[in-house]
PDB file of N, CA and C in Angstrom:
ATOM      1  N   UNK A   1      82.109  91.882  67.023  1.00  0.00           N
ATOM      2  CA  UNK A   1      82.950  92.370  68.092  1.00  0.00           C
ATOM      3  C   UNK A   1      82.755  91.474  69.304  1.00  0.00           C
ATOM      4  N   UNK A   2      83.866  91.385  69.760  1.00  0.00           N
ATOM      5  CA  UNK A   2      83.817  90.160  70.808  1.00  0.00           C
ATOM      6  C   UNK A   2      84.068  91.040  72.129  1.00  0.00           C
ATOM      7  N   UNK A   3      83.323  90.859  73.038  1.00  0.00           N
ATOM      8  CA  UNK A   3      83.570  91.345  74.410  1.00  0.00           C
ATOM      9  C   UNK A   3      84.113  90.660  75.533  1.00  0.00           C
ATOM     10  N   UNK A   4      85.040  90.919  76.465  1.00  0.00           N
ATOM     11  CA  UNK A   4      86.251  90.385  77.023  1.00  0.00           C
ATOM     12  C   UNK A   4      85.395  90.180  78.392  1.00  0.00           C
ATOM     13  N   UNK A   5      84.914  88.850  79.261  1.00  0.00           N
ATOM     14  CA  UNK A   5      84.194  88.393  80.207  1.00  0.00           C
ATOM     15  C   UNK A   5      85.726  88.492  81.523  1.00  0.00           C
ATOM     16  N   UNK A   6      86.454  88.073  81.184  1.00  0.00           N
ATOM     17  CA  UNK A   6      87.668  88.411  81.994  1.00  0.00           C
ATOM     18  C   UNK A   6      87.783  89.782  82.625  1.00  0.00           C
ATOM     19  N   UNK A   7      88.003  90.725  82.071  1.00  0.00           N
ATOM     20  CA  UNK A   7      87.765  92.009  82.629  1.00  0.00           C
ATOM     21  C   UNK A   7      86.738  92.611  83.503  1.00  0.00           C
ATOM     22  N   UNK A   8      87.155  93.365  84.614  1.00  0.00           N
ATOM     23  CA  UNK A   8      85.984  93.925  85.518  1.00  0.00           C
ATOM     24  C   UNK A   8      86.460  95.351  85.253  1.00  0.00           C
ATOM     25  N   UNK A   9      84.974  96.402  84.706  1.00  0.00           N
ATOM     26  CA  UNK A   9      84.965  98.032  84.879  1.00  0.00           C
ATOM     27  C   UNK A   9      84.841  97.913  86.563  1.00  0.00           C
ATOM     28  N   UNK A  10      85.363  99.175  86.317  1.00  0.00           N
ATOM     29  CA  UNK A  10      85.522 100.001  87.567  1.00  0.00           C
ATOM     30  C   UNK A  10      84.070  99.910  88.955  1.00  0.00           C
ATOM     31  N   UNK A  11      82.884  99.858  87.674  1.00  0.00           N
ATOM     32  CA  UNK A  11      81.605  99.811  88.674  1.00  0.00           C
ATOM     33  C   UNK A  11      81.800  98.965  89.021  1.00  0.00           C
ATOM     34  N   UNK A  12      82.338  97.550  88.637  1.00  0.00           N
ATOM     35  CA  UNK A  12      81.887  96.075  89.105  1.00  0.00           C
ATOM     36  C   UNK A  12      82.886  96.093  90.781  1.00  0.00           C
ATOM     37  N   UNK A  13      84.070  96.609  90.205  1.00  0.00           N
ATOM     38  CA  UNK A  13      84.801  96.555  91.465  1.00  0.00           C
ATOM     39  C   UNK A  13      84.780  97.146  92.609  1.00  0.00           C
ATOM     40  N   UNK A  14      84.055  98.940  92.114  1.00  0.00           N
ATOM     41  CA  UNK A  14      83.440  99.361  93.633  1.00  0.00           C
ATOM     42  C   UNK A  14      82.824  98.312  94.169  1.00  0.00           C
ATOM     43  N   UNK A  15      81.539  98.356  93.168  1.00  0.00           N
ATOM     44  CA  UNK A  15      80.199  97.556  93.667  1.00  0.00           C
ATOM     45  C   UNK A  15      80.835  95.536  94.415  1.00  0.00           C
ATOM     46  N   UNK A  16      81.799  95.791  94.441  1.00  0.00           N
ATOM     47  CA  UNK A  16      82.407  94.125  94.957  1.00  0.00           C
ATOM     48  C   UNK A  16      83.109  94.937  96.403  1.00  0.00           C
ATOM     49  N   UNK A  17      83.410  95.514  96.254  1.00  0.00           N
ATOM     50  CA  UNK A  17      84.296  96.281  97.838  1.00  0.00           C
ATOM     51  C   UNK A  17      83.079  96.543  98.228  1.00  0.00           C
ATOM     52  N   UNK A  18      82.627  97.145  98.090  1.00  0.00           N
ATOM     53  CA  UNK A  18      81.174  98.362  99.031  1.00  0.00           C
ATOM     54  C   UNK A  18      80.705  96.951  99.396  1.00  0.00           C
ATOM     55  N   UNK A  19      79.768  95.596  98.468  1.00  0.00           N
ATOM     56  CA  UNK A  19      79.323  94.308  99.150  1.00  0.00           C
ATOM     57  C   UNK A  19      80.137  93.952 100.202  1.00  0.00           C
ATOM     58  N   UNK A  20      81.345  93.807 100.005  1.00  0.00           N
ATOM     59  CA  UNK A  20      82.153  92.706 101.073  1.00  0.00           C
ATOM     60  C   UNK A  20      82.546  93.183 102.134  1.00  0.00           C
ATOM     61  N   UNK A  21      83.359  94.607 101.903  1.00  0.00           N
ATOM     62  CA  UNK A  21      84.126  95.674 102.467  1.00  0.00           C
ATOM     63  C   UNK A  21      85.589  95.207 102.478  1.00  0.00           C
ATOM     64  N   UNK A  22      85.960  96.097 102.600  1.00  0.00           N
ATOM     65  CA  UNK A  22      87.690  95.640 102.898  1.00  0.00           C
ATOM     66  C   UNK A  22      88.886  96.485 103.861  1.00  0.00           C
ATOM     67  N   UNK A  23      89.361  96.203 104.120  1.00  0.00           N
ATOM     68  CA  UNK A  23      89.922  96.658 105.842  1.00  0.00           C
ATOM     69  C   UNK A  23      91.504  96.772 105.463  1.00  0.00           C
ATOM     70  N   UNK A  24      92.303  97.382 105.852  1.00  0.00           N
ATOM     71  CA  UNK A  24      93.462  97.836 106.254  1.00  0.00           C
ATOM     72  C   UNK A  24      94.290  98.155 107.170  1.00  0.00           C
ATOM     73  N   UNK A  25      94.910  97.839 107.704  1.00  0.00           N
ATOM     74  CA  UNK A  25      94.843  97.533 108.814  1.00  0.00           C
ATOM     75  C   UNK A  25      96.910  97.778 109.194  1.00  0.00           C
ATOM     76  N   UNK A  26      97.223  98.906 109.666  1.00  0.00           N
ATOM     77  CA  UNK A  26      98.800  99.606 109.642  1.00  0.00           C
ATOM     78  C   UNK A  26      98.930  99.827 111.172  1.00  0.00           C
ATOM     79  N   UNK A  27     100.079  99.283 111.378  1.00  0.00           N
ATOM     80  CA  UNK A  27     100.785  99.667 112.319  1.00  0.00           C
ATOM     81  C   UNK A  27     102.051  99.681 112.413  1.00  0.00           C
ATOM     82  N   UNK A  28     102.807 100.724 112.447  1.00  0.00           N
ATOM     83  CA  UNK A  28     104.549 100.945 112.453  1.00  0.00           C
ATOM     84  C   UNK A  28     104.941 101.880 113.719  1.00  0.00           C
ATOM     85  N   UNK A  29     106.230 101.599 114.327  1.00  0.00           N
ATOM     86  CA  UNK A  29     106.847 102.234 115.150  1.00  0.00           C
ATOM     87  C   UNK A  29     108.135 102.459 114.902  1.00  0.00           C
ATOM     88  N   UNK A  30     108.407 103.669 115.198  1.00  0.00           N
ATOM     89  CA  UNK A  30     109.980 103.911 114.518  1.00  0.00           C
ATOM     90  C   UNK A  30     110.729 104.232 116.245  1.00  0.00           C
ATOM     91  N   UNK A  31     111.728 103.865 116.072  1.00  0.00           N
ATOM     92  CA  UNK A  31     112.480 103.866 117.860  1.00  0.00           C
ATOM     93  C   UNK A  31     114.036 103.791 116.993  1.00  0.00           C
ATOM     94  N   UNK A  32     114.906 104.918 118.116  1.00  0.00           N
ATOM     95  CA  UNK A  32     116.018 105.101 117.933  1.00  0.00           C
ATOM     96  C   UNK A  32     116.786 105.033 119.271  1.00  0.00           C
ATOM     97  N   UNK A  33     117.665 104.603 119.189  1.00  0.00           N
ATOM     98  CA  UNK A  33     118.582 103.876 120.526  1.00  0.00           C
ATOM     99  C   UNK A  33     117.300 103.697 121.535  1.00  0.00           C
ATOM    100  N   UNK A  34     116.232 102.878 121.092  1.00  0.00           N
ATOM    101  CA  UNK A  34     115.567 102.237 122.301  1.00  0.00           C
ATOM    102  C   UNK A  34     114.552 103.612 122.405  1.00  0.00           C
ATOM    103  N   UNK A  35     114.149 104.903 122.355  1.00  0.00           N
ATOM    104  CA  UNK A  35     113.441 105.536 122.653  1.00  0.00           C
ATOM    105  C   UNK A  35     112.498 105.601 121.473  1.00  0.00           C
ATOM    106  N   UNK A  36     111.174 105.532 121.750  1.00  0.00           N
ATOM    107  CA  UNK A  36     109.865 105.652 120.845  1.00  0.00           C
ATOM    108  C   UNK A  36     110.052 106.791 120.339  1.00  0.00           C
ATOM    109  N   UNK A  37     110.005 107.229 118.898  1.00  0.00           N
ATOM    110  CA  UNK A  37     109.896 108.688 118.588  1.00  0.00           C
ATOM    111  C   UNK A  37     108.456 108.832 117.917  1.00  0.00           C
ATOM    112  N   UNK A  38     108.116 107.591 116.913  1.00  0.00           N
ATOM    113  CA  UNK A  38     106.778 107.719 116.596  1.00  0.00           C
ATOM    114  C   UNK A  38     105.730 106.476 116.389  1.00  0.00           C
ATOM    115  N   UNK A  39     104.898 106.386 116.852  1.00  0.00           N
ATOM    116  CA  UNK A  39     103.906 105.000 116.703  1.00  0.00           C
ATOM    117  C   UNK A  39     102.377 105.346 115.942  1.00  0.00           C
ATOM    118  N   UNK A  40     102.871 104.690 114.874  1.00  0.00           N
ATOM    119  CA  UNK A  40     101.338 105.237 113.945  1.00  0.00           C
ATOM    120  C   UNK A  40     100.371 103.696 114.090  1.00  0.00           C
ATOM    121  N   UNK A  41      99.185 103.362 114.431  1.00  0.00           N
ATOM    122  CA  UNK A  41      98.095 102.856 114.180  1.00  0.00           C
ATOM    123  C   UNK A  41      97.151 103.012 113.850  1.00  0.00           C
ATOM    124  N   UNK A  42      96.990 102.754 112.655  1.00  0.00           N
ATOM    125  CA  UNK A  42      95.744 103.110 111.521  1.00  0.00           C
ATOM    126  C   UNK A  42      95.122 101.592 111.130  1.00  0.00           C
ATOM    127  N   UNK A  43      93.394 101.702 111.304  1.00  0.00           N
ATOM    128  CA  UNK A  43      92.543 100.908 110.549  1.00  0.00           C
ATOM    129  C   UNK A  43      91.626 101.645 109.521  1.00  0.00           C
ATOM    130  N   UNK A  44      91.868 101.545 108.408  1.00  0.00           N
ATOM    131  CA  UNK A  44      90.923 101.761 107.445  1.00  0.00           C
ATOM    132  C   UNK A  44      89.955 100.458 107.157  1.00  0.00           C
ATOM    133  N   UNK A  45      88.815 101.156 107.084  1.00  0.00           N
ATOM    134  CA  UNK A  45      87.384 100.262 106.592  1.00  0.00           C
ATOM    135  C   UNK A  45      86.864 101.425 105.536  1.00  0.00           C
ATOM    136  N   UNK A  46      86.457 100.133 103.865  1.00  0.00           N
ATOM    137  CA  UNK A  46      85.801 100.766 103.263  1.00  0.00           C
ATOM    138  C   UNK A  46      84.703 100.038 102.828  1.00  0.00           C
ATOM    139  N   UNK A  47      83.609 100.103 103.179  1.00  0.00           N
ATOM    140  CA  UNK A  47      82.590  99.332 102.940  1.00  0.00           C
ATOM    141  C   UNK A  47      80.767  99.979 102.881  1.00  0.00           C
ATOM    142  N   UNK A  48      80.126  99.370 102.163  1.00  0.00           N
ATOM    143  CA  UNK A  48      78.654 100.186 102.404  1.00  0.00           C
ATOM    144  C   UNK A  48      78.500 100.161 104.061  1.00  0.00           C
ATOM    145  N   UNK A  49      77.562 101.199 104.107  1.00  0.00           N
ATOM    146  CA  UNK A  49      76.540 101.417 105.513  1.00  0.00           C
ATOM    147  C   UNK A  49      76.173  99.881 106.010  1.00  0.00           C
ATOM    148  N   UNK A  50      75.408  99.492 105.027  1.00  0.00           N
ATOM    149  CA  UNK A  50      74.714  97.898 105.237  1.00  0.00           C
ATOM    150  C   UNK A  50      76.031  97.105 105.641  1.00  0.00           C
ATOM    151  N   UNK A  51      76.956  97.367 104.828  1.00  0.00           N
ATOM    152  CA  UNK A  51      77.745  95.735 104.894  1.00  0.00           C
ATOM    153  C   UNK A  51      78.442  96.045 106.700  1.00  0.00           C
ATOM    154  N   UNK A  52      78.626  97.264 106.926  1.00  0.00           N
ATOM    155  CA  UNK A  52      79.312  97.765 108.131  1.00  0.00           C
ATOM    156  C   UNK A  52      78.373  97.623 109.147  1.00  0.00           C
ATOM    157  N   UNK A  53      77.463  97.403 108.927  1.00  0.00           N
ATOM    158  CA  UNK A  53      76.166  97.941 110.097  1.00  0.00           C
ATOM    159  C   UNK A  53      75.519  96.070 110.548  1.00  0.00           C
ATOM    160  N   UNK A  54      76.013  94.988 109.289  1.00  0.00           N
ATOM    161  CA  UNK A  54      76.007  93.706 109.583  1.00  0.00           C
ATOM    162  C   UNK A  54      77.291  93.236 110.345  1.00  0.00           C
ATOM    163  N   UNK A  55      78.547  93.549 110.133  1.00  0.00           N
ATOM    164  CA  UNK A  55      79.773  93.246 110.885  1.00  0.00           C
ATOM    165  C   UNK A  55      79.747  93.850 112.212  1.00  0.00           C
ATOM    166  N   UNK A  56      79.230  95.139 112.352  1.00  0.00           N
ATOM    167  CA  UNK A  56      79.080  95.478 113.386  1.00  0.00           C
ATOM    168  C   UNK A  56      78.604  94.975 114.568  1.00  0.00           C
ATOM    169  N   UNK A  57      76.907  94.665 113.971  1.00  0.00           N
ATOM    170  CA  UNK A  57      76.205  94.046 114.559  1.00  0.00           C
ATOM    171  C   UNK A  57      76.630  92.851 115.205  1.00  0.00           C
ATOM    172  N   UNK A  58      77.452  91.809 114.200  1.00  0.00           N
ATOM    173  CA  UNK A  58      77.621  90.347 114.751  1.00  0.00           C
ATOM    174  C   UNK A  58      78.847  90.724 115.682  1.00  0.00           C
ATOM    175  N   UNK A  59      79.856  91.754 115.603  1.00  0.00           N
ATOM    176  CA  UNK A  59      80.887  91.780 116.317  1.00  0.00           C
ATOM    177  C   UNK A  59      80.429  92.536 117.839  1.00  0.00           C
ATOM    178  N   UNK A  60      79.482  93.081 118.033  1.00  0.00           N
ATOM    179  CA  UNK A  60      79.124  93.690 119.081  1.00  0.00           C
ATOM    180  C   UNK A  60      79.155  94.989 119.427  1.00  0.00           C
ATOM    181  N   UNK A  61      79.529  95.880 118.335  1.00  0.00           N
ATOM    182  CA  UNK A  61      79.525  96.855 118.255  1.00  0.00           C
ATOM    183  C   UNK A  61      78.664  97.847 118.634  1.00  0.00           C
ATOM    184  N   UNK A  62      77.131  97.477 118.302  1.00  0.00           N
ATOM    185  CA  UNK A  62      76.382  98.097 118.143  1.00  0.00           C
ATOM    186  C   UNK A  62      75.405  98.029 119.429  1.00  0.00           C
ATOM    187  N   UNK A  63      75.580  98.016 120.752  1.00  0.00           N
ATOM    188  CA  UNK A  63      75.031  97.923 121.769  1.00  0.00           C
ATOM    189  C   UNK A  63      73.977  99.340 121.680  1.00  0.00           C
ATOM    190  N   UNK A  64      73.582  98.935 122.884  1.00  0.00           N
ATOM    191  CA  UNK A  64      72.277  99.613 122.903  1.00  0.00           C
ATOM    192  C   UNK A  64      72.546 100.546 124.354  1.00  0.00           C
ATOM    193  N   UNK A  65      71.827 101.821 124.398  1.00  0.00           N
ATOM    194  CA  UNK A  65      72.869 102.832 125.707  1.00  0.00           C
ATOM    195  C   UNK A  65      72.341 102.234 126.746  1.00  0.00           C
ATOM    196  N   UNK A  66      70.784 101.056 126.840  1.00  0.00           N
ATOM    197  CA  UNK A  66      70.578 100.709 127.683  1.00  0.00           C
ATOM    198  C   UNK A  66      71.297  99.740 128.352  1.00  0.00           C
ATOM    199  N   UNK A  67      71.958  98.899 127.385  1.00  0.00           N
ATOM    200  CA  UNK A  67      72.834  97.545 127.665  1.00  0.00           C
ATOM    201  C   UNK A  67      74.306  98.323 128.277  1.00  0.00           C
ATOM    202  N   UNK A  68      74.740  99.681 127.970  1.00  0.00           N
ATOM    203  CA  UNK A  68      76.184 100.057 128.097  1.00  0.00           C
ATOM    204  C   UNK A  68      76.328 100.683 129.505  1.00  0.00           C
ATOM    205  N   UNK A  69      74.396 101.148 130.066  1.00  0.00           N
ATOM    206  CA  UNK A  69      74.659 101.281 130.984  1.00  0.00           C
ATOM    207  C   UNK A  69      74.498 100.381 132.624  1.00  0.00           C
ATOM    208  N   UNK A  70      73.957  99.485 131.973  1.00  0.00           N
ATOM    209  CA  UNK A  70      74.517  98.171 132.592  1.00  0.00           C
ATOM    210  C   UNK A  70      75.732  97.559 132.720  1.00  0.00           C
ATOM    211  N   UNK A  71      76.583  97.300 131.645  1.00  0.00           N
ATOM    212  CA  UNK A  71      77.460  97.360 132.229  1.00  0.00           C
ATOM    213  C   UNK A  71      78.524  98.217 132.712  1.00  0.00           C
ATOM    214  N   UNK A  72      78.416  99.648 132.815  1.00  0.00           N
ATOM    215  CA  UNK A  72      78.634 100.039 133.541  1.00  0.00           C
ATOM    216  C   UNK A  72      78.758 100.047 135.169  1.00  0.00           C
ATOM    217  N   UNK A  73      77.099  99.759 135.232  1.00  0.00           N
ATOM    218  CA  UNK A  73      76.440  99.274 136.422  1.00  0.00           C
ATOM    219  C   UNK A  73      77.377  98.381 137.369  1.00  0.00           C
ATOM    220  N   UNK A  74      77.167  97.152 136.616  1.00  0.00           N
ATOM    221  CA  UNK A  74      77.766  95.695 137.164  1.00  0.00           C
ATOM    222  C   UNK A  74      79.531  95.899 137.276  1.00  0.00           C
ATOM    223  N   UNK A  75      80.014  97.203 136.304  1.00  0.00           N
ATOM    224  CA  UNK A  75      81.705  97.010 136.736  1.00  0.00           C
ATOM    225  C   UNK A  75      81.919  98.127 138.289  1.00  0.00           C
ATOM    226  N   UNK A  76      81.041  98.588 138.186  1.00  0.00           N
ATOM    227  CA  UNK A  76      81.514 100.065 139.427  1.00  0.00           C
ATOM    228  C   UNK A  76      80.761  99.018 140.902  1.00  0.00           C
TER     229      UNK A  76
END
């Protein structure tokens, strides 16, 4: 019996999203003669704790309440 290396089960492919994560990212507005009736903006993130908690980190997310209340500080 020969087994097919081409194919990924289902675990392999969580376990490849949860590593990398993957993002989604929607925005639509519907307007009729010029007036807004509805504006949806949605980001989905699906990713492990870890992989979110490294993007975070490098993106700046993850400040510290001491750093937030500094700048606070420095804008007032």
């Amino acid at each position: 019996m020969k087994k097919s290396t081409d194919s990924a089960s289902l675990v392999e492919v969580i376990d490849r999203i949860l590593d990398k994560g993957i993002v989604i990212d929607i925005w639509a507005r519907v307007n009729l003669v010029g007036i807004e009736l509805l504006s949806i903006e949605a980001r989905v993130v699906i990713a492990s704790v870890r992989t979110w908690l490294c993007y975070a980190n490098a993106v700046g997310l993850l400040k510290h309440e001491h750093d937030r209340e500094q700048e606070e500080l420095a804008l007032a």
